[in-house]
Protein backbone atom coordinates (compact mmCIF):
# COMPACT_ATOMS: atom_id res chain seq x y z
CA UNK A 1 49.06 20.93 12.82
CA UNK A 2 49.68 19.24 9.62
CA UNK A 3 46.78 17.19 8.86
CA UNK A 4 48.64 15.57 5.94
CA UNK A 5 48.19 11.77 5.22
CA UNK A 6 51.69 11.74 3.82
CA UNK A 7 53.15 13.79 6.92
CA UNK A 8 56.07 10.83 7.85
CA UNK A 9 57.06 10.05 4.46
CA UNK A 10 59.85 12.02 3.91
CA UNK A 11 61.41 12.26 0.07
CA UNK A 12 64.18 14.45 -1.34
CA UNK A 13 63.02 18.15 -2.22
CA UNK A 14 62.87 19.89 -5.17
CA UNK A 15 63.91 17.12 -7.88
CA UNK A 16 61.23 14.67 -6.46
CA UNK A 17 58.78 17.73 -6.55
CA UNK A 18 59.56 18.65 -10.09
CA UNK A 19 59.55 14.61 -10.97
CA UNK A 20 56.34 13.72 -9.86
CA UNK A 21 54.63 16.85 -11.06
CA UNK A 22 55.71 15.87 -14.47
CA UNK A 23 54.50 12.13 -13.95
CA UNK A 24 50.73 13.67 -13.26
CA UNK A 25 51.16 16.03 -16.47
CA UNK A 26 52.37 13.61 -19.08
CA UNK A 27 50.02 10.48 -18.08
CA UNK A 28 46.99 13.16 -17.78
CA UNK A 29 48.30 14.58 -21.09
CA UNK A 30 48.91 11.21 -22.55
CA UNK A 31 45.47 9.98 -21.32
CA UNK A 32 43.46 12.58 -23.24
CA UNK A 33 46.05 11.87 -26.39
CA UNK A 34 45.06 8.00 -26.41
CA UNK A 35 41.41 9.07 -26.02
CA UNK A 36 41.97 11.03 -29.78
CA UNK A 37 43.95 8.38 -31.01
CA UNK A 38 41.21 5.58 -30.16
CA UNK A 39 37.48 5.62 -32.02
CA UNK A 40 35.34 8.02 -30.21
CA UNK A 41 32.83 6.76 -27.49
CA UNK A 42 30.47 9.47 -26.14
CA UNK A 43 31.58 12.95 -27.64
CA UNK A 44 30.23 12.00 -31.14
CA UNK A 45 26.47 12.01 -29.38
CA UNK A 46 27.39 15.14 -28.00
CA UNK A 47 28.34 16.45 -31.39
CA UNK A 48 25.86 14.67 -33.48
CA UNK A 49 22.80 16.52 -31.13
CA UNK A 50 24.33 19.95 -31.60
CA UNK A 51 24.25 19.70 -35.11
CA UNK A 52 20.89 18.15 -35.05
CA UNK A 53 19.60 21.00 -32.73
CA UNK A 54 21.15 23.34 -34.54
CA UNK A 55 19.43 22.41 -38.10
CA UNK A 56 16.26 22.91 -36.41
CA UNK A 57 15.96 19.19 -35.41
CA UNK A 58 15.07 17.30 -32.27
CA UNK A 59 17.54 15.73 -30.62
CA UNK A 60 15.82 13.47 -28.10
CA UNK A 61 14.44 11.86 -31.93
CA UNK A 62 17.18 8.93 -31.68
CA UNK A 63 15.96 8.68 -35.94
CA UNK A 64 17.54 12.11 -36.45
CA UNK A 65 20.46 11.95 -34.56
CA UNK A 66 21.61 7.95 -35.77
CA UNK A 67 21.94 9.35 -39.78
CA UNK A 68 24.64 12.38 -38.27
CA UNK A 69 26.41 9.40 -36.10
CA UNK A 70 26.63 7.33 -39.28
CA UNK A 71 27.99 10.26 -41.53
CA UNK A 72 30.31 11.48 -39.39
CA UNK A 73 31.74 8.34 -37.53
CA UNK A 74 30.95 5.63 -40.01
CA UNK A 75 28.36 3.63 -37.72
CA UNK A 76 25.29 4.84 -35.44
CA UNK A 77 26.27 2.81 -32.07
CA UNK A 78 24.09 3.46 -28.76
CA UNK A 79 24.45 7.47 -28.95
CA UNK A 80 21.02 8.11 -28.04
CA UNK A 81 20.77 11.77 -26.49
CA UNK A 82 19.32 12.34 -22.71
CA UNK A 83 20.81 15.75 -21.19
CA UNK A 84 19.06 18.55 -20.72
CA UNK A 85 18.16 20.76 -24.54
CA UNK A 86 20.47 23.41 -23.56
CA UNK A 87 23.32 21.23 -22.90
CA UNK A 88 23.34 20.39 -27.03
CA UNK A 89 23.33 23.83 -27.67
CA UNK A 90 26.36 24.35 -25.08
CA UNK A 91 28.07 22.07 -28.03
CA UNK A 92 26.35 24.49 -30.81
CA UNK A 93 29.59 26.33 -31.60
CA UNK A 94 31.84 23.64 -32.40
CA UNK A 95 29.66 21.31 -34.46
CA UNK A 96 30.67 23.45 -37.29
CA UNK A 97 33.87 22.60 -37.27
CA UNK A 98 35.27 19.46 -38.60
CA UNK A 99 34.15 16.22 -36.02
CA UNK A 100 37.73 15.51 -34.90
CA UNK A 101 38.84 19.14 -34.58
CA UNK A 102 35.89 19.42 -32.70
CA UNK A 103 36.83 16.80 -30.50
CA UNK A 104 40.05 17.90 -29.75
CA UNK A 105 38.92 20.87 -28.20
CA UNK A 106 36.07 18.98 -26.31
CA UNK A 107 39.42 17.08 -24.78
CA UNK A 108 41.48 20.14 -23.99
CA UNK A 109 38.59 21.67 -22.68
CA UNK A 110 38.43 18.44 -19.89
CA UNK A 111 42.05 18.24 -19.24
CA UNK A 112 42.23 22.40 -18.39
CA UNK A 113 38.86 21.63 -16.50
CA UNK A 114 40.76 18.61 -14.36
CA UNK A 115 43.86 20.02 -13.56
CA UNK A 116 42.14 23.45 -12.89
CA UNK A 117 39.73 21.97 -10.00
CA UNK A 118 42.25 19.47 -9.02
CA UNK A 119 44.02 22.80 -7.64
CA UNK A 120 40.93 24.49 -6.86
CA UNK A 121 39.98 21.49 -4.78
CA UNK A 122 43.54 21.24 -2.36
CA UNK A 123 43.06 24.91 -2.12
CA UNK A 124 40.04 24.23 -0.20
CA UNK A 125 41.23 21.54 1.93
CA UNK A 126 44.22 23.38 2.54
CA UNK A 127 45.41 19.82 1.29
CA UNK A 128 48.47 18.43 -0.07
CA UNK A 129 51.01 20.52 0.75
CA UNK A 130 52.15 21.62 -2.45
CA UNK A 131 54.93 19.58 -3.71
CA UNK A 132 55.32 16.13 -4.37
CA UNK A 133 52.54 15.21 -1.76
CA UNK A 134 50.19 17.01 -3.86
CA UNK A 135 51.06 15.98 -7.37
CA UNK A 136 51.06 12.40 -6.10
CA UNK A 137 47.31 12.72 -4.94
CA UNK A 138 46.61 14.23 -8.47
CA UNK A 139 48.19 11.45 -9.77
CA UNK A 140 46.11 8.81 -8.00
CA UNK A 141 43.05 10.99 -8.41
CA UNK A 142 43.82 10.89 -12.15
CA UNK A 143 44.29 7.41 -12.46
CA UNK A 144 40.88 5.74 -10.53
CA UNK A 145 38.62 9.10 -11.48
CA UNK A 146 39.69 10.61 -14.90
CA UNK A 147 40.88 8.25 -16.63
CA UNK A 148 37.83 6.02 -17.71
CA UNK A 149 35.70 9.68 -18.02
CA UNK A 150 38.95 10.78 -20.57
CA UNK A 151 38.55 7.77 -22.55
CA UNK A 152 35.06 7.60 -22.72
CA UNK A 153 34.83 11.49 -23.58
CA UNK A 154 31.86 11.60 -20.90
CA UNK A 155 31.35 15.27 -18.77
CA UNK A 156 32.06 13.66 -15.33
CA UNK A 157 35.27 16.04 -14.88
CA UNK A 158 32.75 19.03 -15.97
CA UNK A 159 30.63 18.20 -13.36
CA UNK A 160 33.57 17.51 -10.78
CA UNK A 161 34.34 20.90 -11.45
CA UNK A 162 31.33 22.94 -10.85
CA UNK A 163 30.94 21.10 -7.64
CA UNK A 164 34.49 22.58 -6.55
CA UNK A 165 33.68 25.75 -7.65
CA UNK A 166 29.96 25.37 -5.57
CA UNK A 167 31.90 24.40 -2.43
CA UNK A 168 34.29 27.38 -3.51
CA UNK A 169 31.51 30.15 -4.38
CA UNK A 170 30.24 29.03 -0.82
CA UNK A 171 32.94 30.02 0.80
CA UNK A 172 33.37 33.11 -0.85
CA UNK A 173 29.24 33.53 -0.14
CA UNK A 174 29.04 34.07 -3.98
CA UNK A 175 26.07 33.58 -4.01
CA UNK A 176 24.99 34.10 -7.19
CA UNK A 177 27.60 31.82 -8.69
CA UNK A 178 26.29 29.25 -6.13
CA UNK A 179 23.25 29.27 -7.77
CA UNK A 180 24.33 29.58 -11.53
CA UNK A 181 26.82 26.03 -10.63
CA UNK A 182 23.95 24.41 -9.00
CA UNK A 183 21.78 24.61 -11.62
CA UNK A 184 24.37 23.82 -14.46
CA UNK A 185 24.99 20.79 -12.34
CA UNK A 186 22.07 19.06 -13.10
CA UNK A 187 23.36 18.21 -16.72
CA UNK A 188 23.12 14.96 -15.55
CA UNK A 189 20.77 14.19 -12.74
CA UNK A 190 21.49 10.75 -12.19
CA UNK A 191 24.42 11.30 -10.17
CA UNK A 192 23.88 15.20 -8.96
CA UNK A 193 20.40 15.39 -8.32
CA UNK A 194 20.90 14.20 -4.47
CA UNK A 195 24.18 16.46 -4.13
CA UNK A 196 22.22 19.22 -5.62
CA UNK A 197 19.24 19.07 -3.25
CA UNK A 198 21.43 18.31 -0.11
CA UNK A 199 23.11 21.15 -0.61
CA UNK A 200 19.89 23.19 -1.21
CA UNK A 201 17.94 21.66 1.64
CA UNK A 202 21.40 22.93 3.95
CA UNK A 203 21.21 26.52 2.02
CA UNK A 204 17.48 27.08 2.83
CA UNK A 205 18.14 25.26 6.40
CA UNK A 206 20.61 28.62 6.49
CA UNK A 207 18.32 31.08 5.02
CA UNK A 208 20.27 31.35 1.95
CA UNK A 209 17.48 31.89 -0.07
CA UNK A 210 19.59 33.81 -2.74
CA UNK A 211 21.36 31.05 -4.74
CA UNK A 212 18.23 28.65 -4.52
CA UNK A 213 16.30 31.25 -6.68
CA UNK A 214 18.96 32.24 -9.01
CA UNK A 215 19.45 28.38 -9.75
CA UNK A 216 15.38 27.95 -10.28
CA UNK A 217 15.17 31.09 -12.23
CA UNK A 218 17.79 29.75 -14.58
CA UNK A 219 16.67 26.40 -14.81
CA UNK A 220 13.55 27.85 -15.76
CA UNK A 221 15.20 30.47 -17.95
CA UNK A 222 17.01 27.72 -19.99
CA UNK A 223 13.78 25.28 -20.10
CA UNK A 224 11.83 28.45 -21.41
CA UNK A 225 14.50 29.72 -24.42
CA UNK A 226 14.88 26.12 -25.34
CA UNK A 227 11.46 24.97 -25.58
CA UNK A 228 11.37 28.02 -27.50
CA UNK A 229 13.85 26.57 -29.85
CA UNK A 230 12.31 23.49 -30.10
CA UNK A 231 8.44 23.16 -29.04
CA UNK A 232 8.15 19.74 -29.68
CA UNK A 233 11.56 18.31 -27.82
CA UNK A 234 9.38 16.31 -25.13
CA UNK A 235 7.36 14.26 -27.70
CA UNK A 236 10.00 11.71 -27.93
CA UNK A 237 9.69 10.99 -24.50
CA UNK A 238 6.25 8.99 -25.22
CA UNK A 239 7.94 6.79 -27.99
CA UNK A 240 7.81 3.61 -27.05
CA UNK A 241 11.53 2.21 -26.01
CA UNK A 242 12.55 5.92 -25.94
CA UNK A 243 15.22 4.58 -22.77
CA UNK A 244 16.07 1.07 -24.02
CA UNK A 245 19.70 2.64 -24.54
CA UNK A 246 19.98 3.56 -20.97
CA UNK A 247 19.61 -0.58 -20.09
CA UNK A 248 20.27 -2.30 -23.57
CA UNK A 249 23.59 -1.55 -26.23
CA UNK A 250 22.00 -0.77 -29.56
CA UNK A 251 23.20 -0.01 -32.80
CA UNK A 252 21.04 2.73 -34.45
CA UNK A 253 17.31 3.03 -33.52
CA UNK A 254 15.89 -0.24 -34.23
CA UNK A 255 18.65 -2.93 -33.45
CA UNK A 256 19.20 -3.69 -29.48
CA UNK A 257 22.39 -6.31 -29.83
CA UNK A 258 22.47 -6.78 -25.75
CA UNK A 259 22.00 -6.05 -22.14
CA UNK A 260 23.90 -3.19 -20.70
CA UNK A 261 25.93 -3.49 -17.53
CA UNK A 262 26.84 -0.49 -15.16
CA UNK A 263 28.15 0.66 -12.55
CA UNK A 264 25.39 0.41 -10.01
CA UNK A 265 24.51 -1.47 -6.79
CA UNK A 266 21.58 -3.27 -8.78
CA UNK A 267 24.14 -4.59 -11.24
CA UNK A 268 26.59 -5.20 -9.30
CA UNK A 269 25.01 -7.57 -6.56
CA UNK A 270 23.15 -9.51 -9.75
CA UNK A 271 26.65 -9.77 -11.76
CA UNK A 272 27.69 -11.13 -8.06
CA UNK A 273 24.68 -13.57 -8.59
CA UNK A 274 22.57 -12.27 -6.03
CA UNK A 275 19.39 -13.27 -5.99
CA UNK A 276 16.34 -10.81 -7.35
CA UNK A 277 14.50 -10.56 -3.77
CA UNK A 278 17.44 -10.16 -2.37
CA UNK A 279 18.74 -7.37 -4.58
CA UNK A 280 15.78 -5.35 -3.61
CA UNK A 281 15.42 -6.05 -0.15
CA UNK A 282 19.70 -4.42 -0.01
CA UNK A 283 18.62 -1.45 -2.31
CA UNK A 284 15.78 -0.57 -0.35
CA UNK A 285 17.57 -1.11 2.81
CA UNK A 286 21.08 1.56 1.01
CA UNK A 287 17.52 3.88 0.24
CA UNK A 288 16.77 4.19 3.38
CA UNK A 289 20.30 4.22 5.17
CA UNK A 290 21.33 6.84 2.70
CA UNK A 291 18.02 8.74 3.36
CA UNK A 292 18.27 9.20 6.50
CA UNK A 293 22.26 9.69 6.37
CA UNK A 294 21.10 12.60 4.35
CA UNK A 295 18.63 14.11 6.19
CA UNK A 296 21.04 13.97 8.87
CA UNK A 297 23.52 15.77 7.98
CA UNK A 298 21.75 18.41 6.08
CA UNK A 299 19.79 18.82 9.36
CA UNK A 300 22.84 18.97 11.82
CA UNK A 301 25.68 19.81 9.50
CA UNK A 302 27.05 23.02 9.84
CA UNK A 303 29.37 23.05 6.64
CA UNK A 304 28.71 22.47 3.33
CA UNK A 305 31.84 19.97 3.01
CA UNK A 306 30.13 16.99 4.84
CA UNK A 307 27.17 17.70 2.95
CA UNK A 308 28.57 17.26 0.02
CA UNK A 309 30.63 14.00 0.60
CA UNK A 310 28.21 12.28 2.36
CA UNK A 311 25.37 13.13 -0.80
CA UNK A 312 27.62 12.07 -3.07
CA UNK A 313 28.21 8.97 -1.81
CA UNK A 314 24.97 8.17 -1.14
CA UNK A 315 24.20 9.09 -4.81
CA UNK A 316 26.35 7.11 -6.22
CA UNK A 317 25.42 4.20 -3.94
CA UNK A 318 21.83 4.22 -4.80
CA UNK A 319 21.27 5.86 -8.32
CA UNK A 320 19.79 3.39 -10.72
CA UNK A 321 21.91 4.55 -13.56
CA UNK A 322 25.69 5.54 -13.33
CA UNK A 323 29.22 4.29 -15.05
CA UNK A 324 32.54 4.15 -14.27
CA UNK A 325 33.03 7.71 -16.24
CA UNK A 326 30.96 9.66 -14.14
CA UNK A 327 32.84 8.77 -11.08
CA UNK A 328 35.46 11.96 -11.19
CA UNK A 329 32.93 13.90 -8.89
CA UNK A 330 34.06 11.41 -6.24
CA UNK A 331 37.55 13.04 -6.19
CA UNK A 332 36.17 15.16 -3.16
CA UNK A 333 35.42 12.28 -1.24
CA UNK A 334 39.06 10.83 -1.65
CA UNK A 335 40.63 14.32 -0.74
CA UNK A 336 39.05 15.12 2.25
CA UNK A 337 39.30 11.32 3.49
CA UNK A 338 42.73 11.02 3.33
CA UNK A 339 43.37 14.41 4.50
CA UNK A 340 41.93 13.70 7.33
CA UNK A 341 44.84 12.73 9.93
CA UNK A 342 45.64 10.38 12.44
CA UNK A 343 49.11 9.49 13.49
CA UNK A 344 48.51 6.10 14.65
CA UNK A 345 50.35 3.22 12.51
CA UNK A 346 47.13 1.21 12.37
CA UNK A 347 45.28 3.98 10.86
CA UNK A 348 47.65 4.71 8.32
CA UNK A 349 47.95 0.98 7.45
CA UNK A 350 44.25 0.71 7.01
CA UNK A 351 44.48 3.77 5.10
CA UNK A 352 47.23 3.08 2.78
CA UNK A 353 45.32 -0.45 2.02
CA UNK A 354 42.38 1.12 1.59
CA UNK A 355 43.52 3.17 -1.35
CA UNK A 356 45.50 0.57 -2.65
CA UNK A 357 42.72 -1.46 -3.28
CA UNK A 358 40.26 1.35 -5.02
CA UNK A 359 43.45 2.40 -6.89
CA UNK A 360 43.84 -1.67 -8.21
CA UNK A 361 40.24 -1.51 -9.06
CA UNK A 362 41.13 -0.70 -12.79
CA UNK A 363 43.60 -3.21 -13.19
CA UNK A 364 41.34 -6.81 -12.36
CA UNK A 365 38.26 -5.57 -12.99
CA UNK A 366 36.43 -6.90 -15.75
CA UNK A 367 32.68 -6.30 -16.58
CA UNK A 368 31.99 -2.09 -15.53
CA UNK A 369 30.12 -3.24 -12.73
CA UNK A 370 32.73 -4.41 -11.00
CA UNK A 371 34.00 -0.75 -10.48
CA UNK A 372 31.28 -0.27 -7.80
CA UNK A 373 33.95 -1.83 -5.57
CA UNK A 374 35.21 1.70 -5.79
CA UNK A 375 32.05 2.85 -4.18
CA UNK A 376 32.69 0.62 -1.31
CA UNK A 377 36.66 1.47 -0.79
CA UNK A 378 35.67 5.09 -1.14
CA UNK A 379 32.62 4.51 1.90
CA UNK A 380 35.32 2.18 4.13
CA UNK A 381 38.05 5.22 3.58
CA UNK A 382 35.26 8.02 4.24
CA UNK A 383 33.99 6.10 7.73
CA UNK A 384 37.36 4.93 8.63
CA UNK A 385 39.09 7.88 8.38
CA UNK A 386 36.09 9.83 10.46
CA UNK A 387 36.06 7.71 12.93
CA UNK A 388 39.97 7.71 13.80
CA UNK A 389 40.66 11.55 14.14
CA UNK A 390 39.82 13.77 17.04
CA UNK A 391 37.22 16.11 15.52
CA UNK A 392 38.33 19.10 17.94
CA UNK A 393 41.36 19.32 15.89
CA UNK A 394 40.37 19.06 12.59
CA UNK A 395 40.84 22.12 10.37
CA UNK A 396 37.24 24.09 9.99
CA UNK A 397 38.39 23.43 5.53
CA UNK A 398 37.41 19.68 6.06
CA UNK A 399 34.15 19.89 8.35
């Protein structure tokens, strides 16, 4: 059976193939081009803490890394550095070379990386057929999940891909790869830590002990050589207003211009004008629902797929600190939602209006906390879509 969302549309062959498959290359293409023609956003704090770590510098010290920003972009701009030590020397290599050379390969390096485990990913659905079914969905996934991470020069499309090629190494019970993605997942823990412990709560629930130590023993590995490298890099962590960047825009270590809006539940309902007690009281009820949602599932799922979607969502719903860039990792949830098929009309209406509203997201919205309303289409087309197909005859790939 052809589980396709776009089974009864019906389109000319080969030239519509060949047409839309260009569409997705140029604007992807064209996407990462604009991002090099505009001033850069978040690779030039990339860059700026390689070359500090590399000098023998700390780059969690915001008043070593500001003086690089300003001599290589021209201003020092809220660039303050918060991944893990290793992931500034990951950048090591090219912080020799020239800042917008650099930065060019930063961006071919993401567009390779999205169209790679855009692939990767309807490989493992089984989903689009290939042809213009399946450039179309790369299209759409292009436009609501890559394009703000292209622009802003952010790693969500890194991390987007090592959680394909988890889901993948899975399947293939690579085990050790399993491990080795896990672990370089947590780059950013803000919106993989829950994915990353679902999914090792469900291993160990399996007795897959295997990729569960291979991911500690690197962790630990990395931790180890880079506190080598630099013995004091935690000190900075006691400074007071060492986060202020994560919650306030600044310019340069001392100057905070304003408050920072993201893309979070918190910010959202108070941009809404929610009321304080009541913005806790619906955060600590999503905690809980999203707790337990988890627990469920890693308790009674018996593939890694729902594990994943439903973690991710209820990351994103509930982390205290997230954008609009980091969103590409919700390109799985999209997939396997729409893939999921049902041919009543109703369905497909609610469907189709479902992702026409996340994809018109970009279009009205105007403060980034507004693009939480992606979070919600994205839930509505995850539960809908679940709860309108017989589960008998969905493909083992999805479940």
């Amino acid at each position: 059976m052809n589980f396709s969302f776009f089974k009864t549309i019906k389109l000319p062959g080969s030239r519509t193939d060949f047409a839309v498959l260009w569409v997705w290359f140029i604007v992807t293409v064209a996407t990462g081009f604009k991002s090099l023609l505009s001033p850069s956003v978040d690779f030039r704090g990339y860059y700026a803490a390689a070359r500090v770590v590399v000098s023998g510098g700390n780059p969690y010290d915001y008043g070593q890394v500001a003086p690089v920003l300003l001599s290589v972009t021209g201003f020092m701009g809220n660039n303050q550095y918060f991944y893990p030590l290793w992931f500034a020397w990951f950048f090591a290599p090219i912080s020799f070379l020239p800042f917008q050379i650099a930065r060019g390969i930063w961006m071919i390096f993401n567009l390779v990386i999205w169209m790679a485990s855009l692939w990767q990913l309807s490989k493992i659905f089984g989903w689009p057929e290939q042809g213009w079914r399946r450039w179309f969905m790369f299209l759409i996934a292009t436009w609501i999940f890559a394009f703000q991470t292209l622009m802003f020069e952010q790693i969500g499309i890194v991390l987007f891909g090592l959680l394909t090629a988890v889901i993948a190494a899975v399947r293939k019970e690579n085990w050790n790869w399993v491990g080795i993605f896990l672990a370089l997942l947590l780059i950013k823990p803000n919106v993989t830590l829950l994915p990353v412990l679902a999914i090792a709560a469900w291993l160990a629930r399996r007795n897959r002990w295997r990729p569960l130590t291979v991911m500690c023993i690197l962790v630990t590995g990395l931790l180890i050589l880079t506190t080598i490298a630099t013995p004091d890099w935690y000190l900075p962590f006691f400074h007071s207003g060492f986060s202020n960047s994560l919650f306030h825009n600044i310019d340069g270590p001392k100057l905070t211009t304003d408050l920072r809006v993201n893309t979070t539940l918190l910010d959202w309902l108070k941009m809404l004008h929610v009321g304080e007690g009541l913005r806790k009281i619906i955060y600590s009820l999503a905690l809980i629902t999203g707790g337990s949602l988890i627990a469920f599932v890693v308790l009674r799922g018996k593939s890694i797929i729902i594990v994943t979607i439903v973690s991710i969502l209820v990351n994103f719903a509930v982390t205290p600190y997230a954008s609009q860039y980091d969103f590409p990792l919700l390109t799985l949830v999209l997939f396997w939602a729409t893939a999921l098929y049902n041919d009543s009309k109703l369905v497909l209406i609610g469907k189709a209006a479902i992702i026409s509203f996340i994809t018109s997201v970009i279009f009205w919205e105007g403060l980034i906390s507004d693009g939480y309303w992606i979070i919600i289409g994205l839930s509505g087309l995850a539960i809908w879509s679940w709860f309108h197909v017989d589960i008998q005859e969905v493909p083992q790939n999805l479940l």
